[in-house]
Every structure is written in structure tokens, then in C-alpha cells.
PDB file of N, CA and C in Angstrom:
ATOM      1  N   UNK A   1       0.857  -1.174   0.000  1.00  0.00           N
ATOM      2  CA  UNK A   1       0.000   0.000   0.000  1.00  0.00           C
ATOM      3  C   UNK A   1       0.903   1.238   0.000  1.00  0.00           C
ATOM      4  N   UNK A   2       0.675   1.803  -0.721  1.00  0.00           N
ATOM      5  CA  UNK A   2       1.212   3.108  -0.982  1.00  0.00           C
ATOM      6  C   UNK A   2       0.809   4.385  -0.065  1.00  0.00           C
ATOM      7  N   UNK A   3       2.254   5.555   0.552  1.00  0.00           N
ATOM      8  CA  UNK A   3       1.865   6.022   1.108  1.00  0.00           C
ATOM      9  C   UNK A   3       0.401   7.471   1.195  1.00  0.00           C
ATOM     10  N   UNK A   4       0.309   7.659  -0.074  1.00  0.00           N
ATOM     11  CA  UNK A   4      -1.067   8.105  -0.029  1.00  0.00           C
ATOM     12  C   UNK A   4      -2.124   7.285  -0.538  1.00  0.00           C
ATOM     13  N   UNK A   5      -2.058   5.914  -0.233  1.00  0.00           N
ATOM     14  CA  UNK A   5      -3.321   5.704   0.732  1.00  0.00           C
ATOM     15  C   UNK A   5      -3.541   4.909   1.848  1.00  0.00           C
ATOM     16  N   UNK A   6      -2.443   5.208   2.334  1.00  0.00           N
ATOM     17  CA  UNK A   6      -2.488   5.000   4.221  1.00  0.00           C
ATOM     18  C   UNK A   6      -2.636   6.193   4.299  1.00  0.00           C
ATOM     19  N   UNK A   7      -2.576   7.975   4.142  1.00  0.00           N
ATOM     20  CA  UNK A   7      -2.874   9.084   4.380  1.00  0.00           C
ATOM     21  C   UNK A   7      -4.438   8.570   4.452  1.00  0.00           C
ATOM     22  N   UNK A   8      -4.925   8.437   3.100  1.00  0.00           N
ATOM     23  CA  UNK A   8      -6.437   8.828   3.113  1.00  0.00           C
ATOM     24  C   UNK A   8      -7.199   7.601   4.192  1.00  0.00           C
ATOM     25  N   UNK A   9      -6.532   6.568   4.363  1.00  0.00           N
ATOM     26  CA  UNK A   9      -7.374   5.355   4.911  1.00  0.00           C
ATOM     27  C   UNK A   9      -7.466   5.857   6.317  1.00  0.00           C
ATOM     28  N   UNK A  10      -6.195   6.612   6.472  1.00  0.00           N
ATOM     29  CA  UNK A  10      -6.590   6.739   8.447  1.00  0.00           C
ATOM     30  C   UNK A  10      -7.413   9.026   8.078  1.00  0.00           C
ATOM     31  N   UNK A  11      -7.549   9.340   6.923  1.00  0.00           N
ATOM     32  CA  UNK A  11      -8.579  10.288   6.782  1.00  0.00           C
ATOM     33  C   UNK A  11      -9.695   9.977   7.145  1.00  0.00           C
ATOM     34  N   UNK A  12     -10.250   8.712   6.326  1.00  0.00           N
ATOM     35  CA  UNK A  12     -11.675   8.768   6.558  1.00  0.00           C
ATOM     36  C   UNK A  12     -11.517   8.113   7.744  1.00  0.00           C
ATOM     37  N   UNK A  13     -10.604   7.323   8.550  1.00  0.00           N
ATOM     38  CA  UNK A  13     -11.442   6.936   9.471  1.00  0.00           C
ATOM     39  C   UNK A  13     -11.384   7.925  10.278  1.00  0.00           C
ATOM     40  N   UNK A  14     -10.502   8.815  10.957  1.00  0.00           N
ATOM     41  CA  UNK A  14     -10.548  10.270  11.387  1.00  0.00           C
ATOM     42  C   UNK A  14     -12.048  11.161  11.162  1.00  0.00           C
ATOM     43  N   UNK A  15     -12.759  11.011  10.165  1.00  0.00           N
ATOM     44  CA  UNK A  15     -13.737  11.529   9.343  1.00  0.00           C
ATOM     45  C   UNK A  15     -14.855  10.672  10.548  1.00  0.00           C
ATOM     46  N   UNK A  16     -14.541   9.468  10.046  1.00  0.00           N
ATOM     47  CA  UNK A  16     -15.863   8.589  10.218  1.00  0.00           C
ATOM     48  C   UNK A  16     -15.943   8.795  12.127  1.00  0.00           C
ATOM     49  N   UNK A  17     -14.793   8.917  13.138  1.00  0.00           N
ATOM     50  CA  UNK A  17     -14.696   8.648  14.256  1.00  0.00           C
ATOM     51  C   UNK A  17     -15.141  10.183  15.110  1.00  0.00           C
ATOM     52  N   UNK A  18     -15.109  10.954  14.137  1.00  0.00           N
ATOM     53  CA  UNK A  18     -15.130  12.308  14.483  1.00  0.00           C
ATOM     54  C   UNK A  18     -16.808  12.654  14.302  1.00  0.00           C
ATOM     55  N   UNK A  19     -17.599  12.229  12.814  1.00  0.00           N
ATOM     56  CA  UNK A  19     -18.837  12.172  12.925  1.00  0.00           C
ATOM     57  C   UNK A  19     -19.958  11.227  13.890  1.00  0.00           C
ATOM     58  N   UNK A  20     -19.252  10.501  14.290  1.00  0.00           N
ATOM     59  CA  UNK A  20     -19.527   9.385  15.525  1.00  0.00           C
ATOM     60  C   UNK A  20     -19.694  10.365  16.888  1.00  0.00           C
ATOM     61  N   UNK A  21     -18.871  11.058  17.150  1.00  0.00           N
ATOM     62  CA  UNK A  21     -18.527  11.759  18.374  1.00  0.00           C
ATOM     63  C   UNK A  21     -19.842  13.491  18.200  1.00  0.00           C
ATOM     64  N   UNK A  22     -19.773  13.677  16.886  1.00  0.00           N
ATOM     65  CA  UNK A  22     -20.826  14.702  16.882  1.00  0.00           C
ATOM     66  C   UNK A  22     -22.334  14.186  17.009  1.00  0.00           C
ATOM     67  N   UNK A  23     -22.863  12.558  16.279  1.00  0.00           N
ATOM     68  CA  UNK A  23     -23.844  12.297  16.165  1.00  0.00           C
ATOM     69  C   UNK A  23     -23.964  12.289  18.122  1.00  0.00           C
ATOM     70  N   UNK A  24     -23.251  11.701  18.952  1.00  0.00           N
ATOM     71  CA  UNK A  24     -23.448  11.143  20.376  1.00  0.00           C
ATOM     72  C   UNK A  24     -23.630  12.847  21.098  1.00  0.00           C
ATOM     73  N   UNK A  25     -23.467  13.888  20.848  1.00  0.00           N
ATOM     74  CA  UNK A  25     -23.124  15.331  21.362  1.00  0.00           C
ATOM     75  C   UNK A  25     -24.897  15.895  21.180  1.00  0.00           C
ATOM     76  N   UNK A  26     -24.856  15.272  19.782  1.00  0.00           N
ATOM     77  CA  UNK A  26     -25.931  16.093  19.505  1.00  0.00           C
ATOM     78  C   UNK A  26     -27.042  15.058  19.927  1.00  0.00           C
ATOM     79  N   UNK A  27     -26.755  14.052  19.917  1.00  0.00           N
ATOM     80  CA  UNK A  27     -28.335  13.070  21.363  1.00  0.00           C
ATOM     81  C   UNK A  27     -27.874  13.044  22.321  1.00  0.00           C
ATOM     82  N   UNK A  28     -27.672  13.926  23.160  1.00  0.00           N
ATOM     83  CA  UNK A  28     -27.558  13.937  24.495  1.00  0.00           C
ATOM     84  C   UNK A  28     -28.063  15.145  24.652  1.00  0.00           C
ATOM     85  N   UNK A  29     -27.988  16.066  24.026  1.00  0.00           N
ATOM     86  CA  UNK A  29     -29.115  17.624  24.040  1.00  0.00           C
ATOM     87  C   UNK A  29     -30.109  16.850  24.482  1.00  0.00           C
ATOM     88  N   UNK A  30     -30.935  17.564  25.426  1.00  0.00           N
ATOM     89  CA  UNK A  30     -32.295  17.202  26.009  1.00  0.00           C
ATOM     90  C   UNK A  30     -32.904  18.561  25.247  1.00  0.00           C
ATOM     91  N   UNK A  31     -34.928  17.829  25.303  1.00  0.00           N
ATOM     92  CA  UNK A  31     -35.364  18.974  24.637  1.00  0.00           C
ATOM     93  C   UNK A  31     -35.619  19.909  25.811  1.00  0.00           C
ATOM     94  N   UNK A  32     -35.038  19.951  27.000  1.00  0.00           N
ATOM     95  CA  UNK A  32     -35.370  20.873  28.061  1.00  0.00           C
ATOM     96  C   UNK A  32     -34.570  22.163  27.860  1.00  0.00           C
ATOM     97  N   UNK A  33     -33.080  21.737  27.127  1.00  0.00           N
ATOM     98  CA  UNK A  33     -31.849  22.547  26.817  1.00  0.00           C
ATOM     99  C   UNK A  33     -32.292  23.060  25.727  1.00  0.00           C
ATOM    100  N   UNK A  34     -32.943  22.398  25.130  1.00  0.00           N
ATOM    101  CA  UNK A  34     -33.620  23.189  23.737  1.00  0.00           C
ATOM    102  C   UNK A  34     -33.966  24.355  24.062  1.00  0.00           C
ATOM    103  N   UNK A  35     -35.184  24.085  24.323  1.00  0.00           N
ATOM    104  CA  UNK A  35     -36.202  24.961  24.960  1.00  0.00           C
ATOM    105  C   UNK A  35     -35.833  26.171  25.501  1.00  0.00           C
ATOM    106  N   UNK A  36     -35.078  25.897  26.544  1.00  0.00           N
ATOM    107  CA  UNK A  36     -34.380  27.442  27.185  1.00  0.00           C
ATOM    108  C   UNK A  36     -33.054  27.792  26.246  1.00  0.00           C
ATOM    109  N   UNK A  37     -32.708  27.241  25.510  1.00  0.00           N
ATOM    110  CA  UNK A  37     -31.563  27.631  24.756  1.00  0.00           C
ATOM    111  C   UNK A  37     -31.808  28.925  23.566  1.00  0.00           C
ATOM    112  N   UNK A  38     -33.133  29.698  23.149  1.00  0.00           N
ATOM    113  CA  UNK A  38     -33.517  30.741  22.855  1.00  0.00           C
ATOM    114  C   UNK A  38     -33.265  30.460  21.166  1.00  0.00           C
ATOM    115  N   UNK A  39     -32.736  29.406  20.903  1.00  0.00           N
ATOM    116  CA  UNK A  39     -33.244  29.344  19.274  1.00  0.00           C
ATOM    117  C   UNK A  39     -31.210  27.967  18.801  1.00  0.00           C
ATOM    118  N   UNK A  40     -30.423  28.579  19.906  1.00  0.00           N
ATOM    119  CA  UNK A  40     -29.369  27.744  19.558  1.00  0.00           C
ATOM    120  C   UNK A  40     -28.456  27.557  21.022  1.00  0.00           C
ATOM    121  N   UNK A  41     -27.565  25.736  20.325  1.00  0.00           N
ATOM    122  CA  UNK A  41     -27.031  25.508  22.020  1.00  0.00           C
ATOM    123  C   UNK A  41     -25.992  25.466  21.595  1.00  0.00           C
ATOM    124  N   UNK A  42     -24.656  25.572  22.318  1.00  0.00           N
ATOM    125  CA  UNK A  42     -23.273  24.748  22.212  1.00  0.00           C
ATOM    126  C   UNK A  42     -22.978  23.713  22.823  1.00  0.00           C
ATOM    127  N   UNK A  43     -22.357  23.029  22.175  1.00  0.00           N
ATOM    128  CA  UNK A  43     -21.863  21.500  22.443  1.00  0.00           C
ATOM    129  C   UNK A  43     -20.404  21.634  22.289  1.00  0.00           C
ATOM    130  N   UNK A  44     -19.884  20.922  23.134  1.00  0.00           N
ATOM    131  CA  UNK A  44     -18.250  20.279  22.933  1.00  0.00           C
ATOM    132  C   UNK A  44     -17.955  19.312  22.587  1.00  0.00           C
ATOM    133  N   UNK A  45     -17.536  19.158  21.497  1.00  0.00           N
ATOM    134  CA  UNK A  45     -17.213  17.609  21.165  1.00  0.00           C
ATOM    135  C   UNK A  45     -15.938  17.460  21.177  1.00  0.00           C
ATOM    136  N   UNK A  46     -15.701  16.045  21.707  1.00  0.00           N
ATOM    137  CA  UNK A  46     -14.425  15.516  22.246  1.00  0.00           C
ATOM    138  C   UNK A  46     -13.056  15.638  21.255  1.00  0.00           C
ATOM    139  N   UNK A  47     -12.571  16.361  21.880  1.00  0.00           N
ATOM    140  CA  UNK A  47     -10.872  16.604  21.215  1.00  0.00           C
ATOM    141  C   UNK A  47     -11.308  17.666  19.824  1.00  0.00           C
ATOM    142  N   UNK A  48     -12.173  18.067  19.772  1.00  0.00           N
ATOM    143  CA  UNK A  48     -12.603  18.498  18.467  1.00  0.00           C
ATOM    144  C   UNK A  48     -12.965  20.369  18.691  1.00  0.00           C
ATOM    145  N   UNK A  49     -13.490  20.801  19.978  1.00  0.00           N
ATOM    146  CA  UNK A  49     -13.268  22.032  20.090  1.00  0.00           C
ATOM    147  C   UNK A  49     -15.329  21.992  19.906  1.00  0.00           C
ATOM    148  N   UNK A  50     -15.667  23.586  20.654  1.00  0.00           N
ATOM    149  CA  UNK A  50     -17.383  23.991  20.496  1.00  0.00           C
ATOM    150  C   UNK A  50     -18.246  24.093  19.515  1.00  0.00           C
ATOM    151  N   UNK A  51     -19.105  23.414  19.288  1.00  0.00           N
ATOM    152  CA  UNK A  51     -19.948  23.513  17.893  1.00  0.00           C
ATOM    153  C   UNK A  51     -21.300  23.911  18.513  1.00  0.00           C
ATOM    154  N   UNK A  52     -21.754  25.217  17.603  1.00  0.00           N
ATOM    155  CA  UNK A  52     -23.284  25.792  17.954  1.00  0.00           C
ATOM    156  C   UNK A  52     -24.473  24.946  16.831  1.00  0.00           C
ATOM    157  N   UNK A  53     -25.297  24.516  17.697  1.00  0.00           N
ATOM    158  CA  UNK A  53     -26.767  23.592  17.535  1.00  0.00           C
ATOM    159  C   UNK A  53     -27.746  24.637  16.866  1.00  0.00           C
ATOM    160  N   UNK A  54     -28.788  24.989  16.299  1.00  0.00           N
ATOM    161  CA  UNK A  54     -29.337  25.961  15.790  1.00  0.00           C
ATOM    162  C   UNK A  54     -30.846  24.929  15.967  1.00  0.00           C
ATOM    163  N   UNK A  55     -31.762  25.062  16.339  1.00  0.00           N
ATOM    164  CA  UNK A  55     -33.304  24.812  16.728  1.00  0.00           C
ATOM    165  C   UNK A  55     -33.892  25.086  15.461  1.00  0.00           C
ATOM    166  N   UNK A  56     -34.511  23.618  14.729  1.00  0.00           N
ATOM    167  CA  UNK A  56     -34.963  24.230  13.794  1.00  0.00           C
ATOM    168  C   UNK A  56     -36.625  23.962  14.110  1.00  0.00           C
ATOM    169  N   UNK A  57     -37.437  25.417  13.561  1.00  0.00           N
ATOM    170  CA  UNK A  57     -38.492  25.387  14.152  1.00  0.00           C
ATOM    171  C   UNK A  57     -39.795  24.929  13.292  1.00  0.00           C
ATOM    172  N   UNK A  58     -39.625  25.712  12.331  1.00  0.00           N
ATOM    173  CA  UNK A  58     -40.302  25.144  11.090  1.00  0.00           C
ATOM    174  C   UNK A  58     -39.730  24.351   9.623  1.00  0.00           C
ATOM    175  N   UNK A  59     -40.915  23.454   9.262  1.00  0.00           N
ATOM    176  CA  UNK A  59     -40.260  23.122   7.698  1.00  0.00           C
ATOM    177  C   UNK A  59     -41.473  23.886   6.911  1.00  0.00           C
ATOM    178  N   UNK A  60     -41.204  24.248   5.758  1.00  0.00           N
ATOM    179  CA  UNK A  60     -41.851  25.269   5.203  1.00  0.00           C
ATOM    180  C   UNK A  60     -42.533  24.057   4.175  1.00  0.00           C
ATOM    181  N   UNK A  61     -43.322  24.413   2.530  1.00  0.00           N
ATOM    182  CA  UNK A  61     -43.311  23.913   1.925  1.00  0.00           C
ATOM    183  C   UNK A  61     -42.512  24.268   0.738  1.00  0.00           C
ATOM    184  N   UNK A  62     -42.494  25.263   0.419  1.00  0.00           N
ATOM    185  CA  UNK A  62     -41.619  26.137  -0.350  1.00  0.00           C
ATOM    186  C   UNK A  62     -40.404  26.119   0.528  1.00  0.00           C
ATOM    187  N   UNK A  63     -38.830  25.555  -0.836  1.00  0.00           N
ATOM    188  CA  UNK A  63     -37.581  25.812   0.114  1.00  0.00           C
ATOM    189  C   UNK A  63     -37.220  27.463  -0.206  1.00  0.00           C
ATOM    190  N   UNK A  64     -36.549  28.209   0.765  1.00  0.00           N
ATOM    191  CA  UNK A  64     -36.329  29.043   0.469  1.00  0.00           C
ATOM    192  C   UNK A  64     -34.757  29.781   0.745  1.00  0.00           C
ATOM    193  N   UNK A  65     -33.840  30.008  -0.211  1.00  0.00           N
ATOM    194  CA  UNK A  65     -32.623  30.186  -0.198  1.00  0.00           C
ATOM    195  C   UNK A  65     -32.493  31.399   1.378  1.00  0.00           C
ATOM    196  N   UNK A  66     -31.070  30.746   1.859  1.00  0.00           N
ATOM    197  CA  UNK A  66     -30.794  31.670   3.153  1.00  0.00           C
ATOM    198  C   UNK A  66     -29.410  32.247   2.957  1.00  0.00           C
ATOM    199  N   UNK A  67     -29.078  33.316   2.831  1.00  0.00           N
ATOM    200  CA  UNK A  67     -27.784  33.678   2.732  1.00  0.00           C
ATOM    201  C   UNK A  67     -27.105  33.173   4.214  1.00  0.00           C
ATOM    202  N   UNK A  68     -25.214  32.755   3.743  1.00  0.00           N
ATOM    203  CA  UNK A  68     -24.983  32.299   4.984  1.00  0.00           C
ATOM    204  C   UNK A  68     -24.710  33.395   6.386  1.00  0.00           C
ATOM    205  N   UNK A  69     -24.838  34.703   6.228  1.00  0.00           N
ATOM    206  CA  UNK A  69     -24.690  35.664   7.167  1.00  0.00           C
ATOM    207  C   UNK A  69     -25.756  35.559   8.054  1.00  0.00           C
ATOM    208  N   UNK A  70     -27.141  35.589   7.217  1.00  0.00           N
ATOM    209  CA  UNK A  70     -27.991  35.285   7.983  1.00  0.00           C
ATOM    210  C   UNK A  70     -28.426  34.052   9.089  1.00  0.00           C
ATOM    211  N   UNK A  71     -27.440  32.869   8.709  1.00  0.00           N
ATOM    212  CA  UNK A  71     -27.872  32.048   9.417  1.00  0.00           C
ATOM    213  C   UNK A  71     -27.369  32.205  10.949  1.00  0.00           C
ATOM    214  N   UNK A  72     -26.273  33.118  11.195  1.00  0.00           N
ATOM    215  CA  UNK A  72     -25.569  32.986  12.432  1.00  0.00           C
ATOM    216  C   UNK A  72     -26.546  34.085  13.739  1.00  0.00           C
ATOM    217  N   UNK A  73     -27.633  34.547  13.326  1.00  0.00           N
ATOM    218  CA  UNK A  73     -28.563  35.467  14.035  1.00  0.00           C
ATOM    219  C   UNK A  73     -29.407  34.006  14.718  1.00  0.00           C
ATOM    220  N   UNK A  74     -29.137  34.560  16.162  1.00  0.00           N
ATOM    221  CA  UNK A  74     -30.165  33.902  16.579  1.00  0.00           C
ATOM    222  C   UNK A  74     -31.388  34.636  17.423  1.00  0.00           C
ATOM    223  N   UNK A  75     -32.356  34.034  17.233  1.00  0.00           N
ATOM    224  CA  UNK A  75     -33.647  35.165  17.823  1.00  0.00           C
ATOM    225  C   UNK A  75     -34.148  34.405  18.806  1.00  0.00           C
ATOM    226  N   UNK A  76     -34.615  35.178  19.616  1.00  0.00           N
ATOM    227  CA  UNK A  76     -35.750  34.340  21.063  1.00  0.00           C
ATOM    228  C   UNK A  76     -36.796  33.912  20.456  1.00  0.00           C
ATOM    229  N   UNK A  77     -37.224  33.364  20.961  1.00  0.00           N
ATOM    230  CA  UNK A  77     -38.202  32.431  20.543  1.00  0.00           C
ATOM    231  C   UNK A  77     -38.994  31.941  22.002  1.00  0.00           C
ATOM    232  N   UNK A  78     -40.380  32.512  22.362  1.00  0.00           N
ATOM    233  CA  UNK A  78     -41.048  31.755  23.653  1.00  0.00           C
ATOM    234  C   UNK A  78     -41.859  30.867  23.480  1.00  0.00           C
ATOM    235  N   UNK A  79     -42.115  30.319  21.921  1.00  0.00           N
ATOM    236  CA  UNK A  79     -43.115  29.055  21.347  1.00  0.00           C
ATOM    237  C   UNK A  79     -42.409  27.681  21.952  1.00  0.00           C
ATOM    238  N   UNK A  80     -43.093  27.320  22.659  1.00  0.00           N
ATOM    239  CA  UNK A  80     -42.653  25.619  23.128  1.00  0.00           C
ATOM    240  C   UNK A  80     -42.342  24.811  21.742  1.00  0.00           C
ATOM    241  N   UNK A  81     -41.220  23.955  21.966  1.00  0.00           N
ATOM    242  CA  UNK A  81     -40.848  22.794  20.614  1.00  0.00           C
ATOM    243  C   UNK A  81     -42.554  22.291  20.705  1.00  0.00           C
TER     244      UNK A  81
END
């Protein structure tokens, strides 16, 4: 095996071990943390540094394009999930 692809083989698993560790971060949010969290939460994921959660409240039927500036506003929100 050649050395680029022992690079990429221990990539994805890096990839794969790292999305493992976000899926377990993000089910352990309770919807109580939701709730008071005002529209978004932070999580720490292991060895990986803080990632912000964003509450999504509605699905529309119409998709509708979001510029990405806009997505980092978060608003209160007192509607129960």
C-alpha cells in the first residue's frame, strides 16, 4: 500500500470517528436545553473544540434560499418545541 493511501485510509477513518462523536453530542441535548436555549445551544465535542446547535423550528413547503450571514442570528423564541 502506498503512502497516499495509508494518508487517506486513516482520513476517513478520522472523518468517520469524528462524525460518531458529533452524532453522540448532539443526542444527548435534552429537549429541556432546547427549549431554554432561545433558538441555539453549544456543544463540545471531544478533542474536536465547540460547535453551535441551531433549533430548527419550522419546515416550510416552499424551500427558500438563506444567505450564509444570515444564518448565524439567533432570535428568542417563547413558542414551546
Amino acid at each position: 500500500m502506498g503512502e497516499l493511501s495509508k494518508i487517506r485510509k486513516l482520513h476517513l477513518r478520522a472523518g468517520s470517528e469524528i462524525l460518531n462523536r458529533l452524532r453522540r453530542a448532539v443526542l444527548e441535548i435534552s429537549t429541556k436545553d432546547l427549549k431554554s436555549s432561545g433558538g441555539m445551544i453549544a456543544i463540545e465535542i471531544e478533542d474536536c473544540g465547540a460547535l453551535g446547535i441551531f433549533r430548527i423550528e419550522h419546515l416550510g413547503v416552499i424551500n427558500e434560499a438563506v444567505p450564509i450571514s444570515s444564518i448565524d442570528v439567533v432570535v428568542q423564541n417563547k413558542e414551546s418545541l
